[in-house]
N, C-alpha and C. Protein backbone atom coordinates (compact mmCIF):
# COMPACT_ATOMS: atom_id res chain seq x y z
N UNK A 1 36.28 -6.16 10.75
CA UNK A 1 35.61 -5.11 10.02
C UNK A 1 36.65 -4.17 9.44
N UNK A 2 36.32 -3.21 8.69
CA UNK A 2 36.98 -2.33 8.07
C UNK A 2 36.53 -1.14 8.16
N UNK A 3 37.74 0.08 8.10
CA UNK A 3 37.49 1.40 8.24
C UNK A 3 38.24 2.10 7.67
N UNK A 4 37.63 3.30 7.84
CA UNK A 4 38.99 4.35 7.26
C UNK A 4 39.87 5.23 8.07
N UNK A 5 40.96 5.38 7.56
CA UNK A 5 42.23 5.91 8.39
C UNK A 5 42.40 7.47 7.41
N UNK A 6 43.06 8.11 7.70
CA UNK A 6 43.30 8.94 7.12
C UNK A 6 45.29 8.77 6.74
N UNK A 7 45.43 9.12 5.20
CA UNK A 7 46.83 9.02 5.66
C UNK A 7 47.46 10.48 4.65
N UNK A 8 48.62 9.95 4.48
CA UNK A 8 49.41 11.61 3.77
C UNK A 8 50.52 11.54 2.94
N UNK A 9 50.58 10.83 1.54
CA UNK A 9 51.89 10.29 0.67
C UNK A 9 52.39 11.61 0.27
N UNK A 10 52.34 12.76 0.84
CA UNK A 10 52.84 14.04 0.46
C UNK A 10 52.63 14.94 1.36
N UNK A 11 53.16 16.29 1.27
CA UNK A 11 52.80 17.19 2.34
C UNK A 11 51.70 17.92 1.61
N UNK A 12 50.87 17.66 0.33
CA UNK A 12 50.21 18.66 0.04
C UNK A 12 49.11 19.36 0.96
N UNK A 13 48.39 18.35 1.47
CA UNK A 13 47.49 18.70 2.66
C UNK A 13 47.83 19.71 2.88
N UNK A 14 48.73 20.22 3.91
CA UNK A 14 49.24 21.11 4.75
C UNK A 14 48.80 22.44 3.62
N UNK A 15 48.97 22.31 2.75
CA UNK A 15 49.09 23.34 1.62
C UNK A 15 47.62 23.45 1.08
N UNK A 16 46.72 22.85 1.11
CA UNK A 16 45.46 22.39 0.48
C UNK A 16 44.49 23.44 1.95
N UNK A 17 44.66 22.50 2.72
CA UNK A 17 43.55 22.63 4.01
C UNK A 17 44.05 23.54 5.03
N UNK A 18 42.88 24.00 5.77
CA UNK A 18 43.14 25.00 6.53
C UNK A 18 43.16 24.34 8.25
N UNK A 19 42.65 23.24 8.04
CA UNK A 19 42.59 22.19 9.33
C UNK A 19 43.19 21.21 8.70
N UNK A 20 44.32 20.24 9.27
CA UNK A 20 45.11 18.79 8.77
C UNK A 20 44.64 17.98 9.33
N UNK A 21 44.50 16.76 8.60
CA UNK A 21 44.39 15.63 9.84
C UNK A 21 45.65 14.83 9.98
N UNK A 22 45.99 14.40 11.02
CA UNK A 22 47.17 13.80 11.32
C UNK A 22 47.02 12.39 10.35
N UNK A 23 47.91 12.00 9.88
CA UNK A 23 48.07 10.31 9.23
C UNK A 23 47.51 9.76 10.36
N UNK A 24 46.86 8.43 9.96
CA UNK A 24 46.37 7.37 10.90
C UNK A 24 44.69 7.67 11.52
N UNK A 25 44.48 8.90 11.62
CA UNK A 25 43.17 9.54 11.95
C UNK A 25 41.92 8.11 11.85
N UNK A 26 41.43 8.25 11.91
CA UNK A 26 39.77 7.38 11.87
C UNK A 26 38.74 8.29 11.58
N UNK A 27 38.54 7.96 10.11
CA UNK A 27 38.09 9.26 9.29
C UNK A 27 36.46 8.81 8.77
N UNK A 28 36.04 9.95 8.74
CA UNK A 28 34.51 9.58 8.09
C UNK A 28 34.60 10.96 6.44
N UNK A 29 33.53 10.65 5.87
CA UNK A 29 33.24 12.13 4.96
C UNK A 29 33.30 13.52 5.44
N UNK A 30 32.60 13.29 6.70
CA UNK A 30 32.72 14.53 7.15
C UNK A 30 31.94 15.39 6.39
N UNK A 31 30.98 14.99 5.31
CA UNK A 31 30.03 16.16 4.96
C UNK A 31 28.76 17.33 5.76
N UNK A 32 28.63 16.25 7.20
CA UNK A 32 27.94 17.37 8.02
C UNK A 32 28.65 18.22 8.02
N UNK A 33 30.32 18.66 8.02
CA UNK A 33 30.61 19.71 8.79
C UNK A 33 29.72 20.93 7.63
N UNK A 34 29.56 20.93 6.25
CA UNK A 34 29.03 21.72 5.63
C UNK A 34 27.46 22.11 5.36
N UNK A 35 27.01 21.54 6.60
CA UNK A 35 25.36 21.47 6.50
C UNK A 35 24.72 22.90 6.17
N UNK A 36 25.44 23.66 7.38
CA UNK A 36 25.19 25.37 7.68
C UNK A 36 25.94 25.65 6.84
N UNK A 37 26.41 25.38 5.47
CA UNK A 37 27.20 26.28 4.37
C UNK A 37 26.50 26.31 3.01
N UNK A 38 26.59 27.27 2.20
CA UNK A 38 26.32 27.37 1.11
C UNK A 38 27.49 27.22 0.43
N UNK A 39 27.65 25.95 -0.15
CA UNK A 39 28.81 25.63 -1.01
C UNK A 39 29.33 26.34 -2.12
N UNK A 40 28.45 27.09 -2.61
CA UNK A 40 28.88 27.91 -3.74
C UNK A 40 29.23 28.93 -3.73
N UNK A 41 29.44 29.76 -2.15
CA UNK A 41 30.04 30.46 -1.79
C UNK A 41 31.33 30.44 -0.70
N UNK A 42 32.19 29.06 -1.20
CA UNK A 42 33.03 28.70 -0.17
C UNK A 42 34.25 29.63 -1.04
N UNK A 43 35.17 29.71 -0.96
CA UNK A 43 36.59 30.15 -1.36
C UNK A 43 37.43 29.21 -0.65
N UNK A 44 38.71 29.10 -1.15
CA UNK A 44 39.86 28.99 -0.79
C UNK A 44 40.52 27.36 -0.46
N UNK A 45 40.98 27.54 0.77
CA UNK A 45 41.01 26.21 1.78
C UNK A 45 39.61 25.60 2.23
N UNK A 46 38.27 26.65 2.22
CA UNK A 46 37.37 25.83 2.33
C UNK A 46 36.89 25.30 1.24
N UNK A 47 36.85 25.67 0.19
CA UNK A 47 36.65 25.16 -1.01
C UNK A 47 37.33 24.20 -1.46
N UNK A 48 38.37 23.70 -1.03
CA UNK A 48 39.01 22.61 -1.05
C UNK A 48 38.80 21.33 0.03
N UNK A 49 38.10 21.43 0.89
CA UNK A 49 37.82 20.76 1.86
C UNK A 49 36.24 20.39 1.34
N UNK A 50 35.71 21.32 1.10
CA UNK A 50 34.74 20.74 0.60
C UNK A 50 34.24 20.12 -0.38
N UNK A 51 35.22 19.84 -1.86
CA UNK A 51 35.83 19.53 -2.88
C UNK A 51 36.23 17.87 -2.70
N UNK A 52 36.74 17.97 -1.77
CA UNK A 52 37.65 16.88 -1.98
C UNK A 52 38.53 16.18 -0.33
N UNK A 53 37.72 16.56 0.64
CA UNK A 53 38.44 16.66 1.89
C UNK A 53 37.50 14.88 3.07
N UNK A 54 38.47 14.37 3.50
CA UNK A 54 37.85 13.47 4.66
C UNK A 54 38.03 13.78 5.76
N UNK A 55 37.17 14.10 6.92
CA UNK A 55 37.52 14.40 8.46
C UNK A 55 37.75 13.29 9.30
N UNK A 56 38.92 13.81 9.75
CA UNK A 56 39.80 13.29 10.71
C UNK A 56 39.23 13.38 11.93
N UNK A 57 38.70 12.25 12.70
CA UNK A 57 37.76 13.08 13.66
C UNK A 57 38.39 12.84 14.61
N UNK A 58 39.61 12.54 15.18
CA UNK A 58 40.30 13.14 16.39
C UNK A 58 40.61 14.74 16.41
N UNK A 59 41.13 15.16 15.31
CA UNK A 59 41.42 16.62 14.96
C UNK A 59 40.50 17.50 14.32
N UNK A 60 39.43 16.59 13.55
CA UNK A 60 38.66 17.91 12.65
C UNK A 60 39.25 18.50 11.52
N UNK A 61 40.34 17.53 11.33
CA UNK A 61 41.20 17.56 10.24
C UNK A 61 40.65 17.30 8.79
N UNK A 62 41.25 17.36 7.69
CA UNK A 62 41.03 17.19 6.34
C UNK A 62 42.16 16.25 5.64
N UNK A 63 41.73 15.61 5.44
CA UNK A 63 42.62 14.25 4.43
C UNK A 63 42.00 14.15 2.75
N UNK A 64 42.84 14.30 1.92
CA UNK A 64 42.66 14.02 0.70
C UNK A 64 42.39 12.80 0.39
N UNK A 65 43.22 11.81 1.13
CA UNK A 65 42.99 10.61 0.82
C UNK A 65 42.50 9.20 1.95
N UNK A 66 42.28 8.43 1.89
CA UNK A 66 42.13 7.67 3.48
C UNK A 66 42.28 6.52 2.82
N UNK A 67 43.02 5.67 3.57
CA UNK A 67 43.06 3.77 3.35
C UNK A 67 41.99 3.25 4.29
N UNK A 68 41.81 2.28 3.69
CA UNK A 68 40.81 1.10 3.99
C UNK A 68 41.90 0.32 4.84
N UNK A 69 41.25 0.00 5.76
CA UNK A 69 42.43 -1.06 7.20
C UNK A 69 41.59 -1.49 8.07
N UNK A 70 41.64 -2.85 8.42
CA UNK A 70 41.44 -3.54 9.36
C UNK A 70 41.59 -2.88 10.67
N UNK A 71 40.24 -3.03 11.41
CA UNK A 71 39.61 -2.55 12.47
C UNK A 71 38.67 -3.43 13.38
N UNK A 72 39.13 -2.81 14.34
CA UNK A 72 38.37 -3.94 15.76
C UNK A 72 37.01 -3.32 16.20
N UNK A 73 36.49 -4.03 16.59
CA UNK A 73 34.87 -3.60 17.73
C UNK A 73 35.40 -2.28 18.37
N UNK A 74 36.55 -3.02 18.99
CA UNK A 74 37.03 -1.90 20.27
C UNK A 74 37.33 -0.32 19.08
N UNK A 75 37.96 -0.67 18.32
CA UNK A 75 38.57 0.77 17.76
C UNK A 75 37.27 1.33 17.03
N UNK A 76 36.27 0.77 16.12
CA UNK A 76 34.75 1.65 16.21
C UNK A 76 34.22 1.92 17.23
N UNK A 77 34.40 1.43 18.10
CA UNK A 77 33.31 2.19 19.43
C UNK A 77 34.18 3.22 19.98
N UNK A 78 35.74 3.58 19.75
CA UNK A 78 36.30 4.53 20.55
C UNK A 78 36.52 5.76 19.39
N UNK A 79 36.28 5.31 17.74
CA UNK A 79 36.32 6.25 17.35
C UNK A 79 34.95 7.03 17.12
N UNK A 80 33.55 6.00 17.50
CA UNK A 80 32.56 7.00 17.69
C UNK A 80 32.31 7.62 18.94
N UNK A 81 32.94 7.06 19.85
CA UNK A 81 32.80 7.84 21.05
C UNK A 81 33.64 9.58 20.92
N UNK A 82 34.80 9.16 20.31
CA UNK A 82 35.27 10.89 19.88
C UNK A 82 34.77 11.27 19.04
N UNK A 83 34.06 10.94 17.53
CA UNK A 83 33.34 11.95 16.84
C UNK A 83 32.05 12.42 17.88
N UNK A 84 31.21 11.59 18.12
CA UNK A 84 30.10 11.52 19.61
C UNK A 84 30.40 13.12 20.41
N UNK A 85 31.70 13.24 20.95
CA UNK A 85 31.75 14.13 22.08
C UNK A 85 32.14 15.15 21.25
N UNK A 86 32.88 14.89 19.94
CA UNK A 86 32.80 16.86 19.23
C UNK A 86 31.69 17.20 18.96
N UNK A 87 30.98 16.26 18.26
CA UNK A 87 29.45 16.54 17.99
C UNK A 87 28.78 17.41 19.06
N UNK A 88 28.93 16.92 20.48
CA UNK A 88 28.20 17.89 21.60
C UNK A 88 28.97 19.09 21.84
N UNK A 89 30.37 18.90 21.48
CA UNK A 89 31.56 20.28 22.15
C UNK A 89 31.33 21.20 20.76
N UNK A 90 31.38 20.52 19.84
CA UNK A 90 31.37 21.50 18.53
C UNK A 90 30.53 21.88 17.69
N UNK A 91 29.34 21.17 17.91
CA UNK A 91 28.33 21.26 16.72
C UNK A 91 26.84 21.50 17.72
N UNK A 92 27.15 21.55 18.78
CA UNK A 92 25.26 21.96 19.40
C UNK A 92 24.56 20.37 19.39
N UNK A 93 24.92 19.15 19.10
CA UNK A 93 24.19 18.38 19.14
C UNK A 93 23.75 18.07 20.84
N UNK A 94 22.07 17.98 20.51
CA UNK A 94 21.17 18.40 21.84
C UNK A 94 22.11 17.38 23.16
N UNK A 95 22.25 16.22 22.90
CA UNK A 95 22.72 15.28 24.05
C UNK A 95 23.66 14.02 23.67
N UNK A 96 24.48 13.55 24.21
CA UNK A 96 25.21 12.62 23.82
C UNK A 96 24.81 11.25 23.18
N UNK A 97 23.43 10.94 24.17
CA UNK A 97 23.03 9.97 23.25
C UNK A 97 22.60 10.05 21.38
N UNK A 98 22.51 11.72 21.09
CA UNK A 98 21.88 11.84 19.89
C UNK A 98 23.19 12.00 19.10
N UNK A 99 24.26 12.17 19.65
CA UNK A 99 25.74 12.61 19.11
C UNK A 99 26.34 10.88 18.60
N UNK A 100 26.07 9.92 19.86
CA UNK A 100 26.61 9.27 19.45
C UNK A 100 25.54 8.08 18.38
N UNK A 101 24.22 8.13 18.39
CA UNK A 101 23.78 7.93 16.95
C UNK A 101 23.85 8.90 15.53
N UNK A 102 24.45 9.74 15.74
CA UNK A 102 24.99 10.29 14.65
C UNK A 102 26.34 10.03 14.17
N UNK A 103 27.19 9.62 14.97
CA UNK A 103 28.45 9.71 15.11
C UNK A 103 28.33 7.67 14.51
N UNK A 104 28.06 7.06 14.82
CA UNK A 104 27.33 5.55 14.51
C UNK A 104 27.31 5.53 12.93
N UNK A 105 26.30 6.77 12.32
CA UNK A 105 26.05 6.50 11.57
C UNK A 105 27.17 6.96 10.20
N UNK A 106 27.46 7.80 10.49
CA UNK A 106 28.90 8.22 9.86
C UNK A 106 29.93 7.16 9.76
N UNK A 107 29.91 6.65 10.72
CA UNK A 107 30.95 5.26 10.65
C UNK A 107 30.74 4.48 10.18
N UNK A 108 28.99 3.86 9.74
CA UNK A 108 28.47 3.27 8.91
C UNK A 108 28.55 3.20 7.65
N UNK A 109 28.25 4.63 7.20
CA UNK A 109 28.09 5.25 5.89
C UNK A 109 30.25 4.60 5.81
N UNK A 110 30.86 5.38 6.10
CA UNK A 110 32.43 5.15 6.11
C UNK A 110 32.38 3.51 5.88
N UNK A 111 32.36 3.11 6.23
CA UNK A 111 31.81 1.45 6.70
C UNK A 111 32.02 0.80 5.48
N UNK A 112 30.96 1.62 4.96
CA UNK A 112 30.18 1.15 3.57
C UNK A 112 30.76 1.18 2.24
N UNK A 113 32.14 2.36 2.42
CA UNK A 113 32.96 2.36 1.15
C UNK A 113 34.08 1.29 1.58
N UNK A 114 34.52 0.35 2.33
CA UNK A 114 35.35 -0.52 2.54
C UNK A 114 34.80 -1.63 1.84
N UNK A 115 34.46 -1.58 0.87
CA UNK A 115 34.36 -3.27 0.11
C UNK A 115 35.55 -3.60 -0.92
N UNK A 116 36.38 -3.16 -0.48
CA UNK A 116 37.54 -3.14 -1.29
C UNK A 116 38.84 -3.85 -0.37
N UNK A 117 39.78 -4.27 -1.34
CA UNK A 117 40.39 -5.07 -0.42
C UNK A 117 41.14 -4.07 0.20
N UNK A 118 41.83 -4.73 1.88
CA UNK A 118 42.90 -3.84 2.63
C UNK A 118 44.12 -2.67 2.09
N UNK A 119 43.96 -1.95 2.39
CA UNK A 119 45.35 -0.74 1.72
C UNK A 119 44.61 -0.28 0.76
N UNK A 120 43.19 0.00 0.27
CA UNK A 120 43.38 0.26 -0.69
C UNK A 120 42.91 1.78 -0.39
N UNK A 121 43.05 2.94 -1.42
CA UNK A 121 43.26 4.07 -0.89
C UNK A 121 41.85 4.62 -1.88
N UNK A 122 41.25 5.38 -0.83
CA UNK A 122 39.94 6.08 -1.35
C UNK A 122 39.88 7.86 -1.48
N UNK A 123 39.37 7.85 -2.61
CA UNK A 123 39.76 9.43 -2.65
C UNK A 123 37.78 9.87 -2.95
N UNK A 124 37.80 11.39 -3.12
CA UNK A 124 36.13 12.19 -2.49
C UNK A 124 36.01 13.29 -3.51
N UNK A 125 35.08 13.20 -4.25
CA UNK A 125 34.78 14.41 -4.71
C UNK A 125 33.50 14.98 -4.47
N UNK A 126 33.15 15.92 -4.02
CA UNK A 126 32.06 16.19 -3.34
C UNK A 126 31.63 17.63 -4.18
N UNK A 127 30.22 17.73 -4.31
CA UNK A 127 29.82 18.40 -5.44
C UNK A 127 28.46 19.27 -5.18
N UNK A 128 27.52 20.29 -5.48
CA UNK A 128 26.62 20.78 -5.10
C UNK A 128 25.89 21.13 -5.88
N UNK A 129 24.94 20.43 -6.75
CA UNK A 129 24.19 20.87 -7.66
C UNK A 129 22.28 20.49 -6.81
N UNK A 130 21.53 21.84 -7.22
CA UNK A 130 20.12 21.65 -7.28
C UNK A 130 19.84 21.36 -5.75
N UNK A 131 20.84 22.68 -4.57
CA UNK A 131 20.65 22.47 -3.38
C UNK A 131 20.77 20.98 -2.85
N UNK A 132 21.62 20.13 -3.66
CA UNK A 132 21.96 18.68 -3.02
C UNK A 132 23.50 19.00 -3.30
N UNK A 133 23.98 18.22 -2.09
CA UNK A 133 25.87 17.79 -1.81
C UNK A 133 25.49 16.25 -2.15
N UNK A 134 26.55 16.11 -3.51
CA UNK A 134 26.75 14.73 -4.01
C UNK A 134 28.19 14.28 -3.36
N UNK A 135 28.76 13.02 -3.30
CA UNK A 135 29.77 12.41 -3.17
C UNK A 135 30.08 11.36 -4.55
N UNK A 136 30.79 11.63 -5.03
CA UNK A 136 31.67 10.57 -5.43
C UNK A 136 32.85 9.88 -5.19
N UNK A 137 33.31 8.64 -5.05
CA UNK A 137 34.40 8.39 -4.75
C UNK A 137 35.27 7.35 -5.53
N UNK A 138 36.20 7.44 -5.30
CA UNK A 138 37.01 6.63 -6.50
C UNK A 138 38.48 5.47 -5.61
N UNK A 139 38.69 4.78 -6.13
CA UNK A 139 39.79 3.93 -5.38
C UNK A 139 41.22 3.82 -6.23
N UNK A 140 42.02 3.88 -5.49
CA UNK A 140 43.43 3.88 -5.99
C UNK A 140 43.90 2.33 -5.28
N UNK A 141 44.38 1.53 -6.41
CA UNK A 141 45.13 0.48 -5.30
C UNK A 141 46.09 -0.16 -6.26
N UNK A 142 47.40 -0.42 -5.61
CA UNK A 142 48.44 -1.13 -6.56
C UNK A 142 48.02 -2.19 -7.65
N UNK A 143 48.72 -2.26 -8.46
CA UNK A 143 48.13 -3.54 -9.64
C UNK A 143 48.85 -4.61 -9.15
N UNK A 144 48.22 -5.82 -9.50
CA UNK A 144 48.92 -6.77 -9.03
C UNK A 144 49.96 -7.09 -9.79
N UNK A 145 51.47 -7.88 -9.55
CA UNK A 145 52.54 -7.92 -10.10
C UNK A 145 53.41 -7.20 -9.71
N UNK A 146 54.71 -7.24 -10.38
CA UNK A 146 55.86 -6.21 -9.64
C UNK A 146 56.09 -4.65 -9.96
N UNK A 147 56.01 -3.86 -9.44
CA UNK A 147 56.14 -2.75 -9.19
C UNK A 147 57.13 -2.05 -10.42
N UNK A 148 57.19 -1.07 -11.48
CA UNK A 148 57.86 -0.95 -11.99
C UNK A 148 59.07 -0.06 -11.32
N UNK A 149 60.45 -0.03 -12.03
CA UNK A 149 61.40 0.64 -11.69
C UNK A 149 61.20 1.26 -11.46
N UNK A 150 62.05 2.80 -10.42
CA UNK A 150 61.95 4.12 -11.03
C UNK A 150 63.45 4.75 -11.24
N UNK A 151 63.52 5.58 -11.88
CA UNK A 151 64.76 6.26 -12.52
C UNK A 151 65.16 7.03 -10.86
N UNK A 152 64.58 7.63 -10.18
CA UNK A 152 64.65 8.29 -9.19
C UNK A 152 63.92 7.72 -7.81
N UNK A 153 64.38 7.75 -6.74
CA UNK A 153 63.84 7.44 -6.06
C UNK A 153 64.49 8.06 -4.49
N UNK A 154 63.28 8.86 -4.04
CA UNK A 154 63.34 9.48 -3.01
C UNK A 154 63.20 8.78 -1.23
N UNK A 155 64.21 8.91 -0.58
CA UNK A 155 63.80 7.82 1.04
C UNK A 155 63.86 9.23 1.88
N UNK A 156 63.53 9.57 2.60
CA UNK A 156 63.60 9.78 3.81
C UNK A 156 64.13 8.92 5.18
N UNK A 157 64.97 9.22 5.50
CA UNK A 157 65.35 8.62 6.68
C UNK A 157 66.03 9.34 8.19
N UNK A 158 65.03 8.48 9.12
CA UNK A 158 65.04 8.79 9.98
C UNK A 158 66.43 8.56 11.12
N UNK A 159 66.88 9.26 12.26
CA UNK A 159 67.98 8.91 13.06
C UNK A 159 69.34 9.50 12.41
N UNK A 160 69.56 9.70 10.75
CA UNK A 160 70.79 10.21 10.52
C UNK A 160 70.84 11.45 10.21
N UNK A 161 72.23 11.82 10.40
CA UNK A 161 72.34 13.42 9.74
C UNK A 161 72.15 13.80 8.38
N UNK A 162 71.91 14.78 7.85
CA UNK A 162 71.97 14.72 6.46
C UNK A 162 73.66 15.41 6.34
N UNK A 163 74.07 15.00 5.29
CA UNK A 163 76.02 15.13 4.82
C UNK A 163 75.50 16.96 4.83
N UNK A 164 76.44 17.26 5.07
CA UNK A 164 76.99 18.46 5.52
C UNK A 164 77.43 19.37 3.99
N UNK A 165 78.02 18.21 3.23
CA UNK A 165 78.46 19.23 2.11
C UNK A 165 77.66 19.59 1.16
N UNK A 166 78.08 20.62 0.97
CA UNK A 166 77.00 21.65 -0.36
C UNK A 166 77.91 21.53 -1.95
N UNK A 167 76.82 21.14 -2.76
CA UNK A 167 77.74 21.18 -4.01
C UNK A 167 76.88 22.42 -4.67
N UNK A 168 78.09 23.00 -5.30
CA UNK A 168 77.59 24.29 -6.23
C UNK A 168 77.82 23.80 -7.79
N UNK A 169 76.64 23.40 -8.22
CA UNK A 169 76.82 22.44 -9.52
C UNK A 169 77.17 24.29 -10.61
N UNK A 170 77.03 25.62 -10.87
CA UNK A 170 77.41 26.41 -11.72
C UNK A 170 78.51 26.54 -11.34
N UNK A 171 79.36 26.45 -10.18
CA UNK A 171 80.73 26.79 -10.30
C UNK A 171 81.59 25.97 -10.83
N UNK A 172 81.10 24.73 -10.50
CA UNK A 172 81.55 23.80 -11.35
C UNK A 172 81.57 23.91 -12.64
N UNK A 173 80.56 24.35 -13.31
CA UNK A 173 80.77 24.70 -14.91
C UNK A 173 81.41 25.38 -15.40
N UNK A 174 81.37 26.43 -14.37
CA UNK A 174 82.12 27.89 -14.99
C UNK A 174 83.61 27.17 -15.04
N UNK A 175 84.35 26.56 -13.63
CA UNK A 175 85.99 26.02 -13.06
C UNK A 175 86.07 24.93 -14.71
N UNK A 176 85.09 23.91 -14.81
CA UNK A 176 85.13 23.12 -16.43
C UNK A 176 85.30 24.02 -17.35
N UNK A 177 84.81 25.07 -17.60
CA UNK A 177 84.22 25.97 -18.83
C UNK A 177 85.85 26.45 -19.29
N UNK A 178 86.57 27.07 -17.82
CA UNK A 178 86.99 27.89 -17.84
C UNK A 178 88.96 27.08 -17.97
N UNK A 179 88.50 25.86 -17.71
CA UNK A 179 89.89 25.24 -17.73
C UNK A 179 90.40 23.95 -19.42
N UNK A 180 88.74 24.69 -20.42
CA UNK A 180 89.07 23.99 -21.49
C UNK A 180 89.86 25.18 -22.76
């Protein structure tokens, strides 16, 4: 089966949302969290979460984006068992059994946007017209064939130091400027 993960090709999140979800998360829409809200009076970081945000339901986090990935029996039943128990810790739902058919069904609905092949990355726009919250969603996924160049290209890497020396690229101009 297939599900969604939450992941993070940037730090914007951090900058977007007022709750993160960690990369890797096991994510649903997360549109209950706005049941008790009037959307048209959100501001800010919540207005962005509600815009455009997926919950991370180990954290209660917000993801812009989530991949589609291969998933086991075992890993849906343990990620509704944790949406299940915030539902009772966080949201008033009357008893666990009613948490975790809610929590079921979210994973379902989630479920349901995986008809796309593996990796492929799903993004949310979520909208409020005529006292209804709409969803739309859209898919990002590599084209097939080879990848074009890039002029620049940024790695991160892990285990080494970064070099120590500082270059001052204007003094350099001025020491050029000043020795023609």
């Amino acid at each position: 089966m297939k599900l969604l993960r939450t992941i993070r090709l940037d730090p914007s999140d951090t900058f977007v949302f007022e709750q993160v979800a960690e990369p890797g998360e096991w994510a649903v829409t997360g549109t209950f969290m706005f049941a008790t809200e009037d959307p048209s009076k959100l501001e800010g970081k919540a207005r962005a979460a509600f815009r455009s945000g997926f919950l991370g339901v180990a954290s209660l986090g917000w993801s812009t984006l989530v991949q589609i990935v291969e998933a086991s029996d075992h890993d849906r039943m343990a990620a509704i068992d944790t949406l299940a128990k915030r539902l009772v810790a966080q949201f008033g739902a009357p008893d666990i059994e009613a948490a975790v058919a809610a929590a079921a069904e979210e994973f379902e609905f989630a479920a349901s946007l995986c008809n796309h092949p593996l990796d492929t990355l799903v993004a949310l726009h979520r909208s409020h017209h005529d006292a209804e919250i709409r969803e739309t969603f859209r898919t990002l996924r590599p084209k097939d064939g080879p990848k074009p160049l890039r002029a620049f290209e940024f790695l991160d890497v892990e285990g080494e130091e970064e070099p120590a020396d500082e270059v001052d690229l204007a003094a350099m101009a001025r020491k050029e400027e000043s020795e023609k």
